[in-house]
PDB file of N, CA and C in Angstrom:
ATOM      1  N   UNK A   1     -28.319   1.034 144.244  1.00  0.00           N
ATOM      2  CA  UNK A   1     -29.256   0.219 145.000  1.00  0.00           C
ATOM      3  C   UNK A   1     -29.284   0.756 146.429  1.00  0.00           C
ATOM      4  N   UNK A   2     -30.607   0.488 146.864  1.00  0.00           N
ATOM      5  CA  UNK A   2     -30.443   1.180 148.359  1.00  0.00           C
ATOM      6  C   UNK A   2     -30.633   0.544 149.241  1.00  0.00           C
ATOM      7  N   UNK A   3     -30.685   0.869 150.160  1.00  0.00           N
ATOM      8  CA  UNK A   3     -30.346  -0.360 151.529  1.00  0.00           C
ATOM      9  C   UNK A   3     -31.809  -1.101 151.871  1.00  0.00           C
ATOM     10  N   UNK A   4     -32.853   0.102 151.840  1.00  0.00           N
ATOM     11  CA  UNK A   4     -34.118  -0.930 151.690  1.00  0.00           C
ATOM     12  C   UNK A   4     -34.942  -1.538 150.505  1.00  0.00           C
ATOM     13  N   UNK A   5     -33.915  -1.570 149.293  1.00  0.00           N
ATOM     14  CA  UNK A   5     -33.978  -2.745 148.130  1.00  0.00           C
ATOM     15  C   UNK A   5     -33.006  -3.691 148.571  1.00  0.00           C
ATOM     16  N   UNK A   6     -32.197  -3.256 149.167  1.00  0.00           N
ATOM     17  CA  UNK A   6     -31.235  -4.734 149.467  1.00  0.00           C
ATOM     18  C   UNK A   6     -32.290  -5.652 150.565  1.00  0.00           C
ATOM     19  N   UNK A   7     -32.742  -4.391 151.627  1.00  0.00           N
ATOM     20  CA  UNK A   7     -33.230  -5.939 152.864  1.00  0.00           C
ATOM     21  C   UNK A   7     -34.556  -6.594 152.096  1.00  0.00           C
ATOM     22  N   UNK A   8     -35.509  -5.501 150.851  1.00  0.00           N
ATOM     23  CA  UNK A   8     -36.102  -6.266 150.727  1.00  0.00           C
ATOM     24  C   UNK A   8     -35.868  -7.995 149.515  1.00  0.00           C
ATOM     25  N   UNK A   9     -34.976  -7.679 148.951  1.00  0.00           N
ATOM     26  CA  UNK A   9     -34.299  -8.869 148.242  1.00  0.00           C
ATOM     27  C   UNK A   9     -33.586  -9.893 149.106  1.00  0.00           C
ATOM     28  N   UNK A  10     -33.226  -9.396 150.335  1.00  0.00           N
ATOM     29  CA  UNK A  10     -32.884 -10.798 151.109  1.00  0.00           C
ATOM     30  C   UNK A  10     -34.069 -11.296 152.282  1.00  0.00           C
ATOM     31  N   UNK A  11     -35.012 -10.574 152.058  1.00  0.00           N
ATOM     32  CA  UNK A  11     -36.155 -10.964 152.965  1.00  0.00           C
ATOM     33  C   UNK A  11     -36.323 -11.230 151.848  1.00  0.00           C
ATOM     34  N   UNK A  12     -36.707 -11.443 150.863  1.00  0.00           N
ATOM     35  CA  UNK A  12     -37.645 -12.296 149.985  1.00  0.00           C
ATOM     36  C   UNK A  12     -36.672 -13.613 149.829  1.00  0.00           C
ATOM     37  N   UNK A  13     -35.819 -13.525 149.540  1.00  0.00           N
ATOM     38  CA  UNK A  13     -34.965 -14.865 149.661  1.00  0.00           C
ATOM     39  C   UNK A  13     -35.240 -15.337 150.636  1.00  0.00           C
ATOM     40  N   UNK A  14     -34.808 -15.222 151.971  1.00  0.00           N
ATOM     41  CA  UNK A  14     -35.063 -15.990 153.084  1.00  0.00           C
ATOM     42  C   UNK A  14     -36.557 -16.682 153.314  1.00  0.00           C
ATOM     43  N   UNK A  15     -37.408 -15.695 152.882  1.00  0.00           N
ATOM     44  CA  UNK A  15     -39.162 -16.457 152.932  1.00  0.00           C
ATOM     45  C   UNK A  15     -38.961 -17.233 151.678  1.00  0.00           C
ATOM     46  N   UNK A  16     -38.147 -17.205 150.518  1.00  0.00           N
ATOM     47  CA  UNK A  16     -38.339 -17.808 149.577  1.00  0.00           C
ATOM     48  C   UNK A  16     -37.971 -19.373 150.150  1.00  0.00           C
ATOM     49  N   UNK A  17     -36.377 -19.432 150.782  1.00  0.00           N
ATOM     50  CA  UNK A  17     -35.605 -20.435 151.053  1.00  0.00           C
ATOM     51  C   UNK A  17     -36.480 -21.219 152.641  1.00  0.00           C
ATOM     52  N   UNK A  18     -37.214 -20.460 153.182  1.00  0.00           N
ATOM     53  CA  UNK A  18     -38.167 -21.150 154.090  1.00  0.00           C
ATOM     54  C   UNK A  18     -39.400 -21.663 153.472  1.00  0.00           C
ATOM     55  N   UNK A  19     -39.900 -21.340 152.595  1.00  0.00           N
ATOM     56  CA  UNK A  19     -41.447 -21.895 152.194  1.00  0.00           C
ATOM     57  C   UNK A  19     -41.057 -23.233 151.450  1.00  0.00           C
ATOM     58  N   UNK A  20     -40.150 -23.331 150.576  1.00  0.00           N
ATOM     59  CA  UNK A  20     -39.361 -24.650 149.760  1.00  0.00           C
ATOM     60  C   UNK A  20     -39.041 -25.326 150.991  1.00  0.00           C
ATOM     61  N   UNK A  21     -38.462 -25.198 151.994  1.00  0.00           N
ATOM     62  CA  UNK A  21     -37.803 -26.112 152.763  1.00  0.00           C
ATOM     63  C   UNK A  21     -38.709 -26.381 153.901  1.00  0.00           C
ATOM     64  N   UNK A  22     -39.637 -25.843 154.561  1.00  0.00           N
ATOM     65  CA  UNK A  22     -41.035 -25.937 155.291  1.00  0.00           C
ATOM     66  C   UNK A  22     -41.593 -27.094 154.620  1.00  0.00           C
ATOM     67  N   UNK A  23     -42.253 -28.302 153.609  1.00  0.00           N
ATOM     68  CA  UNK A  23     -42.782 -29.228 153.788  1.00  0.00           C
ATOM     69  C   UNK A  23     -41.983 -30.774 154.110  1.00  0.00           C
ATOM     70  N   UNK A  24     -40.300 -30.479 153.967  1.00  0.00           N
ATOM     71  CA  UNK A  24     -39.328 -31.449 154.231  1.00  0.00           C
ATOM     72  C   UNK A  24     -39.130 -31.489 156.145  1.00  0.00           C
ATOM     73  N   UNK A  25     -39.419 -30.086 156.063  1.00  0.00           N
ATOM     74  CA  UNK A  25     -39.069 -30.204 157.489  1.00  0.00           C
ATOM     75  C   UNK A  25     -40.310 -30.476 158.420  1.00  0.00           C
ATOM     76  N   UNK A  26     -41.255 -30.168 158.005  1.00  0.00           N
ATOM     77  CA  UNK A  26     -42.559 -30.702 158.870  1.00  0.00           C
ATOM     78  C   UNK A  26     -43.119 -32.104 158.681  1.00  0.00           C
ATOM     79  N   UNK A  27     -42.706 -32.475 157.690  1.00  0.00           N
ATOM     80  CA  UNK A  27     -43.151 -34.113 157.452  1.00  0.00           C
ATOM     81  C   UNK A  27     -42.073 -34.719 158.110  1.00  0.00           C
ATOM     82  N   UNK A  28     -41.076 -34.412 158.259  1.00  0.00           N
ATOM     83  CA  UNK A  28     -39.982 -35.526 158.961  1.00  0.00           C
ATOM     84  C   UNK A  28     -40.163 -34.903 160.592  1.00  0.00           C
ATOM     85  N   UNK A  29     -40.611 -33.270 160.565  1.00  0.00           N
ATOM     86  CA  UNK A  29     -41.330 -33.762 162.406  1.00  0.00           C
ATOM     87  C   UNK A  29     -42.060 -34.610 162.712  1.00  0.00           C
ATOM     88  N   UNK A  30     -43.275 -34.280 161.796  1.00  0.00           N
ATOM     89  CA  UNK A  30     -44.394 -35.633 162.316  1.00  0.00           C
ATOM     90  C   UNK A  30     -44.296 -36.939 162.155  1.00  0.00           C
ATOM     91  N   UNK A  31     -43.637 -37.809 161.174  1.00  0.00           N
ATOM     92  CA  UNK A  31     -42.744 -38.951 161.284  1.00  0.00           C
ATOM     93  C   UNK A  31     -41.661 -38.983 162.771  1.00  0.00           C
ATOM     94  N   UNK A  32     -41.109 -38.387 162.587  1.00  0.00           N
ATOM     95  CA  UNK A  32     -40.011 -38.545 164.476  1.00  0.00           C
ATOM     96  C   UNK A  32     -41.219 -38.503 165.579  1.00  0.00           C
ATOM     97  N   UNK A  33     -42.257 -37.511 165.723  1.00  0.00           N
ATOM     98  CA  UNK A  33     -42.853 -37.358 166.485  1.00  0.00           C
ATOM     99  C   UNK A  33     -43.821 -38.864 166.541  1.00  0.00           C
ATOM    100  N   UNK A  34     -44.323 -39.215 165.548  1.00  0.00           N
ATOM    101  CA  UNK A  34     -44.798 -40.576 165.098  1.00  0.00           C
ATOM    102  C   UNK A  34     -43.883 -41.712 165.850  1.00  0.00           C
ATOM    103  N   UNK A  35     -42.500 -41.414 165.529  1.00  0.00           N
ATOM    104  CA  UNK A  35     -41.854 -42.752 165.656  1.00  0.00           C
ATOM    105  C   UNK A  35     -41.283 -42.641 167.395  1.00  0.00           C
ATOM    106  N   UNK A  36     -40.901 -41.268 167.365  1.00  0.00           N
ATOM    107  CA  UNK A  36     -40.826 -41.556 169.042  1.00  0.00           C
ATOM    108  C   UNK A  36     -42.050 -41.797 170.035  1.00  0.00           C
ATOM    109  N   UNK A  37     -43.181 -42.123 169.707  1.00  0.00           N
ATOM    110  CA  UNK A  37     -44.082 -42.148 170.171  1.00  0.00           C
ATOM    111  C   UNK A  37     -44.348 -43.444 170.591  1.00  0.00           C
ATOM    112  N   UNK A  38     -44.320 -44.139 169.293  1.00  0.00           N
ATOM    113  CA  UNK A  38     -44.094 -45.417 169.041  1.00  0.00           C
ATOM    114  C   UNK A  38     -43.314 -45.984 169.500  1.00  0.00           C
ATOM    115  N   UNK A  39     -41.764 -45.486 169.750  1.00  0.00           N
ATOM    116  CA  UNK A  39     -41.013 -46.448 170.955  1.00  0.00           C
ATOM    117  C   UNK A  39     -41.029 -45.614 171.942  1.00  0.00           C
ATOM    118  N   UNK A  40     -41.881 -45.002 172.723  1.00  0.00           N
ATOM    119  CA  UNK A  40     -42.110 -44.591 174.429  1.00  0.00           C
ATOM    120  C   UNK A  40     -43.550 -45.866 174.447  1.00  0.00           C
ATOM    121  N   UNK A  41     -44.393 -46.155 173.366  1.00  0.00           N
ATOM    122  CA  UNK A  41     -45.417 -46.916 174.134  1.00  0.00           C
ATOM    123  C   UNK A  41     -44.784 -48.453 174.238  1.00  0.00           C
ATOM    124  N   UNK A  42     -44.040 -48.996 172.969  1.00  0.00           N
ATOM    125  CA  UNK A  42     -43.770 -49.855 173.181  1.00  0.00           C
ATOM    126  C   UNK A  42     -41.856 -50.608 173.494  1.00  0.00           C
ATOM    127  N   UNK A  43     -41.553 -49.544 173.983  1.00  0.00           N
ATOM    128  CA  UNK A  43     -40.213 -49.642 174.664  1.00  0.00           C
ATOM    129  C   UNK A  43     -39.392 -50.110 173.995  1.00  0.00           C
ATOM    130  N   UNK A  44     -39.285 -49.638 172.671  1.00  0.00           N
ATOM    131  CA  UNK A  44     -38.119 -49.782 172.016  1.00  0.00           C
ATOM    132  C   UNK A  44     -37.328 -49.101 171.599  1.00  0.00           C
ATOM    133  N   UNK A  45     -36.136 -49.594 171.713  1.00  0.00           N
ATOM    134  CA  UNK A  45     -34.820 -47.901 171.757  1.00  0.00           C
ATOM    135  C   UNK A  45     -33.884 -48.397 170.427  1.00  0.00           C
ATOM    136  N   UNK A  46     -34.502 -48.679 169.751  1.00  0.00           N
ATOM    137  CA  UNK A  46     -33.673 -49.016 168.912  1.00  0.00           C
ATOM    138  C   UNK A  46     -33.563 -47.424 167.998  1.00  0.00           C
ATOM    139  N   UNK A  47     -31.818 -47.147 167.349  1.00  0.00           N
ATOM    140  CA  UNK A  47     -31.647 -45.963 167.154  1.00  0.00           C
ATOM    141  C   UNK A  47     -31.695 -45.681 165.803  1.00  0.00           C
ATOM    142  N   UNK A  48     -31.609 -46.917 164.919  1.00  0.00           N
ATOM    143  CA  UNK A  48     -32.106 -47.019 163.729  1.00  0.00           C
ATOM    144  C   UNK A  48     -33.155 -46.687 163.067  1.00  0.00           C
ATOM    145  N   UNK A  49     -34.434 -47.096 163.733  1.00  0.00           N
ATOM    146  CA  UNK A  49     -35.588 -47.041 163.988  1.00  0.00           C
ATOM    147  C   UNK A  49     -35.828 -45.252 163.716  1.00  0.00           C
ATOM    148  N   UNK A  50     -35.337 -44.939 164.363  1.00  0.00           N
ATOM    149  CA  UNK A  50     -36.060 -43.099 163.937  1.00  0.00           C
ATOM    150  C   UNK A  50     -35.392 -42.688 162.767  1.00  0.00           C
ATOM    151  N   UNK A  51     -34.205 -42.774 162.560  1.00  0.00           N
ATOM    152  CA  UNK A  51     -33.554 -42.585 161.322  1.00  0.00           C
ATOM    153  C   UNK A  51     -34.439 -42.857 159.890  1.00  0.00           C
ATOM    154  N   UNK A  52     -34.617 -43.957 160.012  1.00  0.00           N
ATOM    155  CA  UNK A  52     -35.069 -44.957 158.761  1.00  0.00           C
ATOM    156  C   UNK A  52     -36.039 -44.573 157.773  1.00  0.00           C
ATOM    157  N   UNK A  53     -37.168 -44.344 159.021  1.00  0.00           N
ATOM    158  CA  UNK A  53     -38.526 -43.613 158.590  1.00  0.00           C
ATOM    159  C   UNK A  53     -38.360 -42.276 158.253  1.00  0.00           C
ATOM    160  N   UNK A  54     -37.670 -41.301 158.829  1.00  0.00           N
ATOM    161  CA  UNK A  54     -37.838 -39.970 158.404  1.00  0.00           C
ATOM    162  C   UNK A  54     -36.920 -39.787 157.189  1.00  0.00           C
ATOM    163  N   UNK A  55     -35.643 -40.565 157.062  1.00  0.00           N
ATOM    164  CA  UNK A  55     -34.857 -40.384 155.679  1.00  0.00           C
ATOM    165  C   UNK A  55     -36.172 -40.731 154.339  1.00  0.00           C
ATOM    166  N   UNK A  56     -36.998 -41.783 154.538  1.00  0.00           N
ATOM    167  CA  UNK A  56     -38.152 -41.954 153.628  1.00  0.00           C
ATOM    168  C   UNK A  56     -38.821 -41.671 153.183  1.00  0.00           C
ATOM    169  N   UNK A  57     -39.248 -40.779 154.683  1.00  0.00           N
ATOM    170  CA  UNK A  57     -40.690 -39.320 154.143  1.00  0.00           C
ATOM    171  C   UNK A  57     -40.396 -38.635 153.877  1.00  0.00           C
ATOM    172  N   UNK A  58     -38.745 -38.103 154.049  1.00  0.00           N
ATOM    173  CA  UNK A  58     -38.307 -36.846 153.359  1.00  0.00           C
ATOM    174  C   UNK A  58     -37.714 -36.687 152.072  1.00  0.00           C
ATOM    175  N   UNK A  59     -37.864 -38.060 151.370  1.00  0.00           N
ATOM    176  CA  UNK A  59     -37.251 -38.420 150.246  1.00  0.00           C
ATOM    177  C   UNK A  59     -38.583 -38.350 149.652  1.00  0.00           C
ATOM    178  N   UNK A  60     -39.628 -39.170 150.190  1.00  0.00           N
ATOM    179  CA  UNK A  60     -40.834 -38.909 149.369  1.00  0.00           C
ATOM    180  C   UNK A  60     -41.692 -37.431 149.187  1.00  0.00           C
ATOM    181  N   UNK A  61     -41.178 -36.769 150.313  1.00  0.00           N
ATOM    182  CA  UNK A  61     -41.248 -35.674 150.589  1.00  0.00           C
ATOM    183  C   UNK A  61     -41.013 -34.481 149.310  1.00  0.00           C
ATOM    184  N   UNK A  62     -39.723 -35.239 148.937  1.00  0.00           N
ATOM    185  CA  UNK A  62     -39.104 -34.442 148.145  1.00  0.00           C
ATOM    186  C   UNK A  62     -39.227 -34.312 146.575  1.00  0.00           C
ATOM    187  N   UNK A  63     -40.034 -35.980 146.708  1.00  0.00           N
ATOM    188  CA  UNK A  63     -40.161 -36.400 144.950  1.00  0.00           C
ATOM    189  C   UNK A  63     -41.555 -35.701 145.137  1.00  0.00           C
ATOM    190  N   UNK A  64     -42.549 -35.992 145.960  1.00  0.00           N
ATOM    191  CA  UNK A  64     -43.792 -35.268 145.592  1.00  0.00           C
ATOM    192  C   UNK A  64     -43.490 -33.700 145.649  1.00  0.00           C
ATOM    193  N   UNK A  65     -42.776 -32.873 146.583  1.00  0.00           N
ATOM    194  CA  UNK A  65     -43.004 -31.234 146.209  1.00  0.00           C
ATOM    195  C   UNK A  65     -41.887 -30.623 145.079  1.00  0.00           C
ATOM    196  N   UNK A  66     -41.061 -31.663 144.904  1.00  0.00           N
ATOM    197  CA  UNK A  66     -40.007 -31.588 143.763  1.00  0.00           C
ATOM    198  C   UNK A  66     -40.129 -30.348 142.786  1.00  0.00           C
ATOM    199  N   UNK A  67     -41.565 -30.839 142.212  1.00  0.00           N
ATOM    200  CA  UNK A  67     -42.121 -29.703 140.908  1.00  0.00           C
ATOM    201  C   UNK A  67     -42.487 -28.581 141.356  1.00  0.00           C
ATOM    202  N   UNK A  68     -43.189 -28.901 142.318  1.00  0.00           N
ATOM    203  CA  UNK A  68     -43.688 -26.898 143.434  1.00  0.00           C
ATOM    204  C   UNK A  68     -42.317 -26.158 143.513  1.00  0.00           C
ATOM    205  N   UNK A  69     -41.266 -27.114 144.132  1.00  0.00           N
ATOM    206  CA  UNK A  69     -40.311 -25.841 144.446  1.00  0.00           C
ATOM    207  C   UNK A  69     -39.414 -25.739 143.460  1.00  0.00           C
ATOM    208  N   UNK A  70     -39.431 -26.926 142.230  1.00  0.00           N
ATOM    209  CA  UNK A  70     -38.375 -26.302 141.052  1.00  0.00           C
ATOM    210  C   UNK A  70     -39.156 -24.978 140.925  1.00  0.00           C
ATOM    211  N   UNK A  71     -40.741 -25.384 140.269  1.00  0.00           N
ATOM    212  CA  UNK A  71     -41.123 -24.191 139.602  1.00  0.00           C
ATOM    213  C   UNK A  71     -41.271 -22.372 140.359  1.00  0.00           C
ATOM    214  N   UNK A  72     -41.220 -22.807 141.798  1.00  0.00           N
ATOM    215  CA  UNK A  72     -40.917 -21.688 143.030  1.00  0.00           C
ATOM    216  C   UNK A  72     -39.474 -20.996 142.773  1.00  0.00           C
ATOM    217  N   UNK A  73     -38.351 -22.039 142.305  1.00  0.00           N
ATOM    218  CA  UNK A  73     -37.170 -21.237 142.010  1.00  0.00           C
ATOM    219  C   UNK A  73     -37.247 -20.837 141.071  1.00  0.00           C
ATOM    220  N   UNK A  74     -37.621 -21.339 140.082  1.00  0.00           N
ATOM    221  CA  UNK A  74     -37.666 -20.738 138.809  1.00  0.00           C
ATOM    222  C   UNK A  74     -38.222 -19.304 138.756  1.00  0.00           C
ATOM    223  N   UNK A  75     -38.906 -19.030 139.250  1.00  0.00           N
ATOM    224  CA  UNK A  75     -40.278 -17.789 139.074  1.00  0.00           C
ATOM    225  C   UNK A  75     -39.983 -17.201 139.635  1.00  0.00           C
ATOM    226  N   UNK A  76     -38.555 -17.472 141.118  1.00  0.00           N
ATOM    227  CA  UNK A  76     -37.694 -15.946 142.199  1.00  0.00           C
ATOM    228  C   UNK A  76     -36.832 -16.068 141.512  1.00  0.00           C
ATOM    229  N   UNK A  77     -36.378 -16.638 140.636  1.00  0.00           N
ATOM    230  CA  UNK A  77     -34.666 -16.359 139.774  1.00  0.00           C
ATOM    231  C   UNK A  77     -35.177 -15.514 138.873  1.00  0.00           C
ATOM    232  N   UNK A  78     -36.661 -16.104 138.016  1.00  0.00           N
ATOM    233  CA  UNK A  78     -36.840 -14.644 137.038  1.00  0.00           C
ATOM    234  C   UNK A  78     -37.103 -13.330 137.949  1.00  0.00           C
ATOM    235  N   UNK A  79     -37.719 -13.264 138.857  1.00  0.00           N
ATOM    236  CA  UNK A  79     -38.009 -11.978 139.479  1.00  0.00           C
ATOM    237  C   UNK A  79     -37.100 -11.594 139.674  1.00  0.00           C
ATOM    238  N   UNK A  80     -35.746 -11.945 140.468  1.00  0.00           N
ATOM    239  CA  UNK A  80     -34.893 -11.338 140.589  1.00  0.00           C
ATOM    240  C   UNK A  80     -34.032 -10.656 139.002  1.00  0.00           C
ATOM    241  N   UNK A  81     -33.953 -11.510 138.104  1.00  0.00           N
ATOM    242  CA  UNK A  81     -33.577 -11.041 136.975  1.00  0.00           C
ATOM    243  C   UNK A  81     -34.218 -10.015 136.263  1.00  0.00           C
ATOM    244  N   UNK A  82     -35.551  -9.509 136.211  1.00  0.00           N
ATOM    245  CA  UNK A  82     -35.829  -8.965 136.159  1.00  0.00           C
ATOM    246  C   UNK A  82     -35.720  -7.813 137.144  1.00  0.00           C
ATOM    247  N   UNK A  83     -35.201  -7.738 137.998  1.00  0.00           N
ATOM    248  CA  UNK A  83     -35.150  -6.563 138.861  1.00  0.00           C
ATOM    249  C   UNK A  83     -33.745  -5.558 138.572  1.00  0.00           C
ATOM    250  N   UNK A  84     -33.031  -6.488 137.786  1.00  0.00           N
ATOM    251  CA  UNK A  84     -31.365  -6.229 137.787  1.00  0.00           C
ATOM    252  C   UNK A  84     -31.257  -4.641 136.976  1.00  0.00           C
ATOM    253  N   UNK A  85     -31.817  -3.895 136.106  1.00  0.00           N
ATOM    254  CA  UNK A  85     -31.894  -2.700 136.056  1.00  0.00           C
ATOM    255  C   UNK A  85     -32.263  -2.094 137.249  1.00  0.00           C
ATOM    256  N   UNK A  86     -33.138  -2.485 138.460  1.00  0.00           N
ATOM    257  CA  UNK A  86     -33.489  -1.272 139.388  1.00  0.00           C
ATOM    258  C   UNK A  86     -32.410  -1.243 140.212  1.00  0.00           C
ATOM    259  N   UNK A  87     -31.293  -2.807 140.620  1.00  0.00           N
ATOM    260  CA  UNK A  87     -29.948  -2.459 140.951  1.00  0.00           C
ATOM    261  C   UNK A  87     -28.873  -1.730 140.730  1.00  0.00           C
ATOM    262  N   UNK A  88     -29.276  -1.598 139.416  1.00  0.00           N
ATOM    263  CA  UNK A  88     -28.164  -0.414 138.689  1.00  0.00           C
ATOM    264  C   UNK A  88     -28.318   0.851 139.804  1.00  0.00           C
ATOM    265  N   UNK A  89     -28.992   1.189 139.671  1.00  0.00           N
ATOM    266  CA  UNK A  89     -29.570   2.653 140.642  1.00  0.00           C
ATOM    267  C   UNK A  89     -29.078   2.817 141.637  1.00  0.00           C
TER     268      UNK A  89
END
């Protein structure tokens, strides 16, 4: 295996492990961004309050893209398995 099959198998991992984890992490920005917004207009500091909501959207977050990114791992685990003869090399 050679060094630019290795970077390109961990650059594909890494875009793999960012595109799955990119809609958990942008829905619970815009929820915080939502909720801190919401207590700067109406002056509430309660610390619970930001927690609450984003553990929710990122749970729902997670049941709705659930099937996208099983089937996203699934389809880079075969690629990679399939690649495992050009590692031999």
């Amino acid at each position: 295996m050679s060094i630019g099959f290795a970077v390109l198998i961990m650059r594909s991992g890494i875009y793999q492990i960012l595109m799955m984890a990119a809609p958990m992490l942008l829905i619970g920005m815009v929820v915080g961004l939502v909720v801190s917004i919401f207590q700067a207009t109406t002056s509430i500091q309660e610390q619970t309050l930001t927690f609450v909501p984003k553990i929710a959207a990122i749970l729902g977050a997670v049941a709705a893209f659930g099937p996208w990114i099983l089937s996203s791992m699934v389809q880079f685990t075969t690629r990679i398995i399939m690649r495992i003869p050009d590692m031999a090399n």
